[in-house]
PDB file of N, CA and C in Angstrom:
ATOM      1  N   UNK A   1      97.628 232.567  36.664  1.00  0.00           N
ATOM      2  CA  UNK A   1      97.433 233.967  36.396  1.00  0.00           C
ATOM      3  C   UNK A   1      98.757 234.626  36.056  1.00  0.00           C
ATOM      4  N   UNK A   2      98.938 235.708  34.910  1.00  0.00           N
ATOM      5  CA  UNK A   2      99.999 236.164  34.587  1.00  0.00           C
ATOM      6  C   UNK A   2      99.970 237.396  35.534  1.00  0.00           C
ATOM      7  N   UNK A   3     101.336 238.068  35.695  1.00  0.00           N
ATOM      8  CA  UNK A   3     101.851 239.002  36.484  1.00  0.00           C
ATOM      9  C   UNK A   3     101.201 240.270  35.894  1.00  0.00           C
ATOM     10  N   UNK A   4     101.362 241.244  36.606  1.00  0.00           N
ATOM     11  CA  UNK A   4     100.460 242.692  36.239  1.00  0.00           C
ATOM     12  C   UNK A   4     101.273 243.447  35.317  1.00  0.00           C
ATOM     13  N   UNK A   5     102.820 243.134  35.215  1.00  0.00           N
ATOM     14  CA  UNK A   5     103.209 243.685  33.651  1.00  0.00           C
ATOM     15  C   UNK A   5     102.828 243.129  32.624  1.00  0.00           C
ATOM     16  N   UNK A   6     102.760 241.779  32.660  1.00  0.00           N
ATOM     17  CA  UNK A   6     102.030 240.734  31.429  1.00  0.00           C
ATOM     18  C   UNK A   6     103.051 239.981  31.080  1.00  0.00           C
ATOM     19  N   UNK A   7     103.968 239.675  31.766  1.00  0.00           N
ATOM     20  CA  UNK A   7     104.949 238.563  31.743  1.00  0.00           C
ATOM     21  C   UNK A   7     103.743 237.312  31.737  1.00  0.00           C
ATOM     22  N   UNK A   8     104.368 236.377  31.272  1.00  0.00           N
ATOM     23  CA  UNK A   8     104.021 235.022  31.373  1.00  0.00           C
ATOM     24  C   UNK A   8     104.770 233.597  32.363  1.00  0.00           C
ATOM     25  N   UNK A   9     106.099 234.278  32.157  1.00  0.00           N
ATOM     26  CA  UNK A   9     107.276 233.551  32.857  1.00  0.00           C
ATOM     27  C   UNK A   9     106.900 233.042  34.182  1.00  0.00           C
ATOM     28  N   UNK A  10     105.647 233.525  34.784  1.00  0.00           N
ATOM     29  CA  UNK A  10     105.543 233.248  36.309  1.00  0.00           C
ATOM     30  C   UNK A  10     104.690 232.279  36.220  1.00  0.00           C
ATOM     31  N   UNK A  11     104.226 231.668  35.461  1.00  0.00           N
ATOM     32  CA  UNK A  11     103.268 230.267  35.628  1.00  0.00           C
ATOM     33  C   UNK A  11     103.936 229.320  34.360  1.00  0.00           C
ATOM     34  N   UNK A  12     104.763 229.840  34.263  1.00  0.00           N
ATOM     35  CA  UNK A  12     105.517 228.745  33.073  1.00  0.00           C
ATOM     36  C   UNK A  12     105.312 228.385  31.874  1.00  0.00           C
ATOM     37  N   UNK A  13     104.369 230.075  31.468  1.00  0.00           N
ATOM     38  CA  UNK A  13     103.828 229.578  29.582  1.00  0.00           C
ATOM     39  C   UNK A  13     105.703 230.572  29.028  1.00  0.00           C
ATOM     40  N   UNK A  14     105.050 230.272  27.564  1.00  0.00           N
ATOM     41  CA  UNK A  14     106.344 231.001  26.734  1.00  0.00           C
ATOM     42  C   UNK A  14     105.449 232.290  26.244  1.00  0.00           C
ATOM     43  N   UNK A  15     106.392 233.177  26.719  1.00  0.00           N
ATOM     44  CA  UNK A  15     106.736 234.508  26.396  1.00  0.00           C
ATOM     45  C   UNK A  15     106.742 234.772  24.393  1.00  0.00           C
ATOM     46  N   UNK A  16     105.411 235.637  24.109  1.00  0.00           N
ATOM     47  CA  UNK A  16     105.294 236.023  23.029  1.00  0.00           C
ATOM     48  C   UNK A  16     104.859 237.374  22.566  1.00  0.00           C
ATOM     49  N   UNK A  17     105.093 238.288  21.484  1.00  0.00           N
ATOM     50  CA  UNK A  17     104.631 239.321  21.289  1.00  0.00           C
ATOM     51  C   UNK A  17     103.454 239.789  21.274  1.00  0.00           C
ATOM     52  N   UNK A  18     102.669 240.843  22.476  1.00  0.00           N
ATOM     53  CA  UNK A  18     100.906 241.025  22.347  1.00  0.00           C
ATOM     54  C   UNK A  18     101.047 241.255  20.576  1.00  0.00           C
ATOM     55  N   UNK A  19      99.409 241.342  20.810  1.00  0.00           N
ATOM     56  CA  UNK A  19      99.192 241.376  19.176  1.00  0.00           C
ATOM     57  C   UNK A  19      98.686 242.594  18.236  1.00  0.00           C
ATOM     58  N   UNK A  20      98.676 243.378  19.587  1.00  0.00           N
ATOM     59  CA  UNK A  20      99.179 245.095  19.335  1.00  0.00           C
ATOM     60  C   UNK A  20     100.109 245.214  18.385  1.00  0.00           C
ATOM     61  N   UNK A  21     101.766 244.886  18.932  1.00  0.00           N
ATOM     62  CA  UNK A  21     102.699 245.490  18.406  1.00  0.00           C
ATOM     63  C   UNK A  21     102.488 244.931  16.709  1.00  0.00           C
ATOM     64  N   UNK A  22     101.837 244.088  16.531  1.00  0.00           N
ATOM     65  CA  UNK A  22     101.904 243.411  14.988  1.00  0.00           C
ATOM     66  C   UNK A  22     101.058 244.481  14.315  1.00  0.00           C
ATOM     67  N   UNK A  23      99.888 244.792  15.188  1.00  0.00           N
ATOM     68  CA  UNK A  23      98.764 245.429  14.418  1.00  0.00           C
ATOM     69  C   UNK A  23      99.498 247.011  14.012  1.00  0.00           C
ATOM     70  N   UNK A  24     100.422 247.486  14.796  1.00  0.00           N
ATOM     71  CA  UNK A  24     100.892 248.511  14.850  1.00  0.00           C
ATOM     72  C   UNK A  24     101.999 248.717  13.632  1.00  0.00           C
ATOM     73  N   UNK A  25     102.634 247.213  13.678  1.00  0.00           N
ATOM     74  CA  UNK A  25     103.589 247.080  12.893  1.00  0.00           C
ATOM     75  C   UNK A  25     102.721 247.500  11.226  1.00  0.00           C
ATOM     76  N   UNK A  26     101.884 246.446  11.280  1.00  0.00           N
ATOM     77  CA  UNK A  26     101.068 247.042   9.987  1.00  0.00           C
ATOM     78  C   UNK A  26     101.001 247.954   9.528  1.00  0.00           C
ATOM     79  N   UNK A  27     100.271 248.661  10.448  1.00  0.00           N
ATOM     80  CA  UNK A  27      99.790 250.025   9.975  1.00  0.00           C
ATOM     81  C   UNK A  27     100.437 251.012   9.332  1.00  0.00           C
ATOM     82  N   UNK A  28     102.206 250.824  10.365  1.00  0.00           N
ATOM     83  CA  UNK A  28     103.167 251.533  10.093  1.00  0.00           C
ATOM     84  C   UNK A  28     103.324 251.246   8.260  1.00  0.00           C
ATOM     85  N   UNK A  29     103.407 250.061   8.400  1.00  0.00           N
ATOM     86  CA  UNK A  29     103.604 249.743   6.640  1.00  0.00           C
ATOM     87  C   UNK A  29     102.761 250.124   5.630  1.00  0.00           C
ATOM     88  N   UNK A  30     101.501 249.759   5.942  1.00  0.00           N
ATOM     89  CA  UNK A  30     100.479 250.660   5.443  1.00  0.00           C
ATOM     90  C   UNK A  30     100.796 251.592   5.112  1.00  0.00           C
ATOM     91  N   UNK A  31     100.763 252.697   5.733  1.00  0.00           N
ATOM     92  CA  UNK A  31     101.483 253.940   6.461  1.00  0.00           C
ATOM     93  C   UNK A  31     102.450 254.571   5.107  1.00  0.00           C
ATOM     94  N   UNK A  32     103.917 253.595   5.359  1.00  0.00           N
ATOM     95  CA  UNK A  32     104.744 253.707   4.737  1.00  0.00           C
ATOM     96  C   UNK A  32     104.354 253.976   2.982  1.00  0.00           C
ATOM     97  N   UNK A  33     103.758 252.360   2.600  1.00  0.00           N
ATOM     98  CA  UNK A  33     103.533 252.179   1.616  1.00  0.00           C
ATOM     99  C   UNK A  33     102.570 252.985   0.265  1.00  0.00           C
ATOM    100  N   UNK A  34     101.857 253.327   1.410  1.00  0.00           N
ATOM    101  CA  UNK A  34     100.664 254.129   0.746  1.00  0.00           C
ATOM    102  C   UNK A  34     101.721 255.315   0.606  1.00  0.00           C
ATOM    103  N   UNK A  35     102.408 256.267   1.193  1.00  0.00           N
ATOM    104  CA  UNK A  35     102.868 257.923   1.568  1.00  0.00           C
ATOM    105  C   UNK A  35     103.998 257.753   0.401  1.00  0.00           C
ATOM    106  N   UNK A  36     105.130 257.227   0.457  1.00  0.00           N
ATOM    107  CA  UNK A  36     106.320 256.914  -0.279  1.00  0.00           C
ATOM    108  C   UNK A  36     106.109 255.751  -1.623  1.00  0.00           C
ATOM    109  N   UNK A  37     104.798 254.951  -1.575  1.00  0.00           N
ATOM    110  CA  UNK A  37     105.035 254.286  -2.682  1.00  0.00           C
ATOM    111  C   UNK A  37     103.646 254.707  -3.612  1.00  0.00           C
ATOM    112  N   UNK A  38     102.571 255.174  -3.234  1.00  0.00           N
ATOM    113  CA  UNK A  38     101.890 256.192  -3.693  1.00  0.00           C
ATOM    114  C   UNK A  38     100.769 254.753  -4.014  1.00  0.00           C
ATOM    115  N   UNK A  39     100.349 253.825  -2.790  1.00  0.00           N
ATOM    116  CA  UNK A  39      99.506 252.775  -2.937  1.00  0.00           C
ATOM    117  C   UNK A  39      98.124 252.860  -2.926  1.00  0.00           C
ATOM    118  N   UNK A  40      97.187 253.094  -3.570  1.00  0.00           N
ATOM    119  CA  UNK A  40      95.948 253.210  -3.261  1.00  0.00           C
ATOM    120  C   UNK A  40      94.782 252.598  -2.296  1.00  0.00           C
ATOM    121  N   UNK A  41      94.202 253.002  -1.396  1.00  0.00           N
ATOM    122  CA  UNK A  41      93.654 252.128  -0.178  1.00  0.00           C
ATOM    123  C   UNK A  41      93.516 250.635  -0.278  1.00  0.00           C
ATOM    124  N   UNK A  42      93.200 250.473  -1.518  1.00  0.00           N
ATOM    125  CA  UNK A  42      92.522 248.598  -1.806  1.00  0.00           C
ATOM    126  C   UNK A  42      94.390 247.977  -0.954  1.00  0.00           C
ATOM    127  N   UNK A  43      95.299 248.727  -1.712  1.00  0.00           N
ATOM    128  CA  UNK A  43      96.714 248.310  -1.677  1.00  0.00           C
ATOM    129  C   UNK A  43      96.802 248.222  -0.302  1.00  0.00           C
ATOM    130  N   UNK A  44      97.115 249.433   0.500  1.00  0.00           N
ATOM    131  CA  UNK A  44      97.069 248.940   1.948  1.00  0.00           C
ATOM    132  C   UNK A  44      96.473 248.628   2.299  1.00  0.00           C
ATOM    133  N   UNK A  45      95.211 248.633   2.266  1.00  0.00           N
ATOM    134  CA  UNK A  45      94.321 247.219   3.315  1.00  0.00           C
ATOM    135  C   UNK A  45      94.849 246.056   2.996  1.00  0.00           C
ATOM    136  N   UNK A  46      95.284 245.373   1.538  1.00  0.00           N
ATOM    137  CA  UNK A  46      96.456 244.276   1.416  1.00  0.00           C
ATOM    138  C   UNK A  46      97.353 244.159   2.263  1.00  0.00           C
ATOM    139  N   UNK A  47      98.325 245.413   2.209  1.00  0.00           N
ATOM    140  CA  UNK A  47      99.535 245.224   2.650  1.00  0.00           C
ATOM    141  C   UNK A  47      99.203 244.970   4.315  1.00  0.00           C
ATOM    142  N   UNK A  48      98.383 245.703   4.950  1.00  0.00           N
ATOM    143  CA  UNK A  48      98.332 245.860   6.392  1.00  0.00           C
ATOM    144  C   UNK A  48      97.840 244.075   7.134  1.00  0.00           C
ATOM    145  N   UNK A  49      96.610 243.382   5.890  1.00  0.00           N
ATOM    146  CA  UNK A  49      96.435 242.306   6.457  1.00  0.00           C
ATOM    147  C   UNK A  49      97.516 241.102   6.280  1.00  0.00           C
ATOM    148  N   UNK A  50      98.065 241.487   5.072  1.00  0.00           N
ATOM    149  CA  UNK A  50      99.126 240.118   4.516  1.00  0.00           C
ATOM    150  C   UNK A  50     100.701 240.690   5.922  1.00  0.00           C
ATOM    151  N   UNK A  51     100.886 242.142   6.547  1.00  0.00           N
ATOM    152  CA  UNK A  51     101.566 242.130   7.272  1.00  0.00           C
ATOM    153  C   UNK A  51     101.045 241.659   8.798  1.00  0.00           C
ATOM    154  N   UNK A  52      99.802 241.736   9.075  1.00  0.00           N
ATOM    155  CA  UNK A  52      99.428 241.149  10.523  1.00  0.00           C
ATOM    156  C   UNK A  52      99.498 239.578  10.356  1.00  0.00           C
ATOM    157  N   UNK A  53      99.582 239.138   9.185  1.00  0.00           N
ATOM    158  CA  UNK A  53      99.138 237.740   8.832  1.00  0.00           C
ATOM    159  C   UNK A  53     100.812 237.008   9.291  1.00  0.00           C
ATOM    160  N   UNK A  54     101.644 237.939   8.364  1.00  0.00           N
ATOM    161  CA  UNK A  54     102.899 237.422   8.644  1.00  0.00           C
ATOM    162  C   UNK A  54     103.844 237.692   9.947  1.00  0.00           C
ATOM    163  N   UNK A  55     103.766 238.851  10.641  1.00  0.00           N
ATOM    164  CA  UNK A  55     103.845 238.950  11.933  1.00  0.00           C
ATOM    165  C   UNK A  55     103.421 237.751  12.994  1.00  0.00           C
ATOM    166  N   UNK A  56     102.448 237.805  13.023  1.00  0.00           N
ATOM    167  CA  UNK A  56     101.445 236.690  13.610  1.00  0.00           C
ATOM    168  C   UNK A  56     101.786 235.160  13.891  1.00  0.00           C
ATOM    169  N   UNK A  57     102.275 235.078  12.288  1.00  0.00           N
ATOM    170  CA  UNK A  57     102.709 233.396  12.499  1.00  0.00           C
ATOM    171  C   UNK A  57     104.262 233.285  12.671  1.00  0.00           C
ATOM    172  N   UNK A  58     105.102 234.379  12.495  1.00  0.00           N
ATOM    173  CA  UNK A  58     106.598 234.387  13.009  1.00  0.00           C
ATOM    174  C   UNK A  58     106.463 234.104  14.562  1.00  0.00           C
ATOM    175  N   UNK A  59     105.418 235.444  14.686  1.00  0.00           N
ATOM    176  CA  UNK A  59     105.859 234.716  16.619  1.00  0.00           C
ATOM    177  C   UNK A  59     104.707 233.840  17.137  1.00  0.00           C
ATOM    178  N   UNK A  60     103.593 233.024  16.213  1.00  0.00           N
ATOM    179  CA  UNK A  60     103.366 231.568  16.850  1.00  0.00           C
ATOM    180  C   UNK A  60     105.065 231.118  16.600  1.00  0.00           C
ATOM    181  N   UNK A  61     105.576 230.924  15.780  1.00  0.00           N
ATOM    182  CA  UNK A  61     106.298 229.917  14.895  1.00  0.00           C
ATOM    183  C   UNK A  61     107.727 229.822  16.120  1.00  0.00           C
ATOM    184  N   UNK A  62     107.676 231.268  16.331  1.00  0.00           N
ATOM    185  CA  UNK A  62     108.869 231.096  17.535  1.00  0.00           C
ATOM    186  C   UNK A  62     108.733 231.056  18.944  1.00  0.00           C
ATOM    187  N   UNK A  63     107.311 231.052  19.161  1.00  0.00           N
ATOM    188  CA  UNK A  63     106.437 231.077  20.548  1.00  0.00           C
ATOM    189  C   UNK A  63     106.728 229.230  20.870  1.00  0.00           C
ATOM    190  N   UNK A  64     106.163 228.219  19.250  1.00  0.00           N
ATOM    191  CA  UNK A  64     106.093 226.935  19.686  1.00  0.00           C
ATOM    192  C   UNK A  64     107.490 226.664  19.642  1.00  0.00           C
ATOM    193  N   UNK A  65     108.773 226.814  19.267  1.00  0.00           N
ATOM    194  CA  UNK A  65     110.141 226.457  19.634  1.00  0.00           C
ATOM    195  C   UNK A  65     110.777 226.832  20.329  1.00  0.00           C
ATOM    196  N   UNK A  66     109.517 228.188  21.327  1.00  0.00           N
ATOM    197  CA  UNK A  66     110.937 228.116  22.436  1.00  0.00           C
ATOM    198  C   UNK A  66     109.662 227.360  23.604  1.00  0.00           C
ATOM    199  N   UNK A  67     108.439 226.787  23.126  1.00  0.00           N
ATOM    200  CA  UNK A  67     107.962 226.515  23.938  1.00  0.00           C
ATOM    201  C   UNK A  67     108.574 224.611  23.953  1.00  0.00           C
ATOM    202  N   UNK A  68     109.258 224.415  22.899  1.00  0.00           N
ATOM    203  CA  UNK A  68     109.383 223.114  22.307  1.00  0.00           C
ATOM    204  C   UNK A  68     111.319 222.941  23.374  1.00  0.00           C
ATOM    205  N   UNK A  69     111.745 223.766  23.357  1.00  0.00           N
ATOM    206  CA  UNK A  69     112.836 223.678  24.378  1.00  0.00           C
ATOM    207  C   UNK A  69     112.859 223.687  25.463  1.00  0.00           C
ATOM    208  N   UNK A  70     111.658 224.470  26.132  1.00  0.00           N
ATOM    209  CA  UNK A  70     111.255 224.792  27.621  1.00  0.00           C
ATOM    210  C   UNK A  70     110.814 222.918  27.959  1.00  0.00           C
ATOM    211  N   UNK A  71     110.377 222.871  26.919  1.00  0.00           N
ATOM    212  CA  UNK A  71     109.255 221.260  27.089  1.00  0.00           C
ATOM    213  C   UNK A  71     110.450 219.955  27.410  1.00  0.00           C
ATOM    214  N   UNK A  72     112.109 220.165  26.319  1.00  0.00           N
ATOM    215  CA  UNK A  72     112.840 219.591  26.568  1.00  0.00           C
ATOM    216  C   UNK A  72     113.926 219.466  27.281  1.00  0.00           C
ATOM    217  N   UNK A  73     113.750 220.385  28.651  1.00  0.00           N
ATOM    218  CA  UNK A  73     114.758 220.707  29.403  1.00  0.00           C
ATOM    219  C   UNK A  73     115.873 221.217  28.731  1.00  0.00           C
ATOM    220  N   UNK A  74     116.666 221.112  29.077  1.00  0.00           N
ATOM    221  CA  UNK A  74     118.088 221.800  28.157  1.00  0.00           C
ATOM    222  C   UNK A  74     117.637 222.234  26.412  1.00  0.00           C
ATOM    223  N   UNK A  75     118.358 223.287  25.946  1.00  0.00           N
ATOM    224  CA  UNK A  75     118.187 223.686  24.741  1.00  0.00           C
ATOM    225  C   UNK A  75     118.620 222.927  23.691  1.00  0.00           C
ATOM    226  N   UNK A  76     118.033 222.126  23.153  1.00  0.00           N
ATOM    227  CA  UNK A  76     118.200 221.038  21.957  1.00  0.00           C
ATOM    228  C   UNK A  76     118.730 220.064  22.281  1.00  0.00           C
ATOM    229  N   UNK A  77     118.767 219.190  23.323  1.00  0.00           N
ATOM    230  CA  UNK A  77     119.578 218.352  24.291  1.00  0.00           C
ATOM    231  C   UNK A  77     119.454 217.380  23.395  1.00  0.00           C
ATOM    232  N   UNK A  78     117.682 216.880  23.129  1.00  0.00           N
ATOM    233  CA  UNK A  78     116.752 215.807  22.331  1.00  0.00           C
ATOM    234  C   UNK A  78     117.695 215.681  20.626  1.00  0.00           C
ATOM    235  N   UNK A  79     117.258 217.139  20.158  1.00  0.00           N
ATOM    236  CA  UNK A  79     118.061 217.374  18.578  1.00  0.00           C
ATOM    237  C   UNK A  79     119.196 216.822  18.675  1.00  0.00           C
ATOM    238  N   UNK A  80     119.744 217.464  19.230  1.00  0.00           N
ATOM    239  CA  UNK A  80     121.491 217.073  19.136  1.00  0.00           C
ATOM    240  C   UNK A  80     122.110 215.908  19.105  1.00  0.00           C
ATOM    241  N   UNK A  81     121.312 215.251  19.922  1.00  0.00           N
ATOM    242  CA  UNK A  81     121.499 213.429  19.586  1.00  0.00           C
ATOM    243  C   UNK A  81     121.399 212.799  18.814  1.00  0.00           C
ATOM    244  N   UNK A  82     119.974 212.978  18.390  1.00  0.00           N
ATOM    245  CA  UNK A  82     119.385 212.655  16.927  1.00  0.00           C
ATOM    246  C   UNK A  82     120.644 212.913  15.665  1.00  0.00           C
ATOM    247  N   UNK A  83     120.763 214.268  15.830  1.00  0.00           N
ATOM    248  CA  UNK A  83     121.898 214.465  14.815  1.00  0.00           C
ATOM    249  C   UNK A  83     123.351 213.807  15.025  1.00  0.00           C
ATOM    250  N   UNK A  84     123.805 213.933  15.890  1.00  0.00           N
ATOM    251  CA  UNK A  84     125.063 213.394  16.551  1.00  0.00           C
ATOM    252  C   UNK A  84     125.079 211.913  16.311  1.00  0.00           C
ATOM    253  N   UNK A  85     124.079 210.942  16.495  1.00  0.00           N
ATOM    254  CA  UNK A  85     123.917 209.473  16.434  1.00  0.00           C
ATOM    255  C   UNK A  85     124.087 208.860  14.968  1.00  0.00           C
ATOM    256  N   UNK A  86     123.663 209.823  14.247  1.00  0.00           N
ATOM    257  CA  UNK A  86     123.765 209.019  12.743  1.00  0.00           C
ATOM    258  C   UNK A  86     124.523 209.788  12.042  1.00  0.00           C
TER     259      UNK A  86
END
């Protein structure tokens, strides 16, 4: 069970962004895009899904490498050898 702020750290998963702040992030762009770039709705409903889309997989993408260091004890202990050896 995670803690009542919504940490994760206390049962030992990796720490990632809820999926609020992405949806929010969107909107903002949306937002943006439509007011200052003068985008017509079809446009931001684009922009808002291609931005939750890309939000989304930045923090899987950095959720599984810091879950991929947690997994290897020390921070790149595994890499560094690999590279270092040849």
């Amino acid at each position: 069970m995670t803690s009542p702020s919504g940490s994760a750290s206390s049962n030992g998963e990796v720490k990632t962004l809820p999926f609020a702040v992405g949806f929010v992030v969107a909107f903002g762009t949306g937002y943006v895009c439509g007011e200052f770039f003068g985008f017509p709705w079809w446009q931001r409903l684009i922009t808002v899904v291609v931005t939750v889309m890309a939000v989304e997989g930045a923090n899987q993408a950095v959720g599984r490498a810091r879950a991929r260091k947690k997994a290897l004890g020390e921070p790149g202990s595994e890499a560094d050898q690999r590279s270092s050896s040849s």
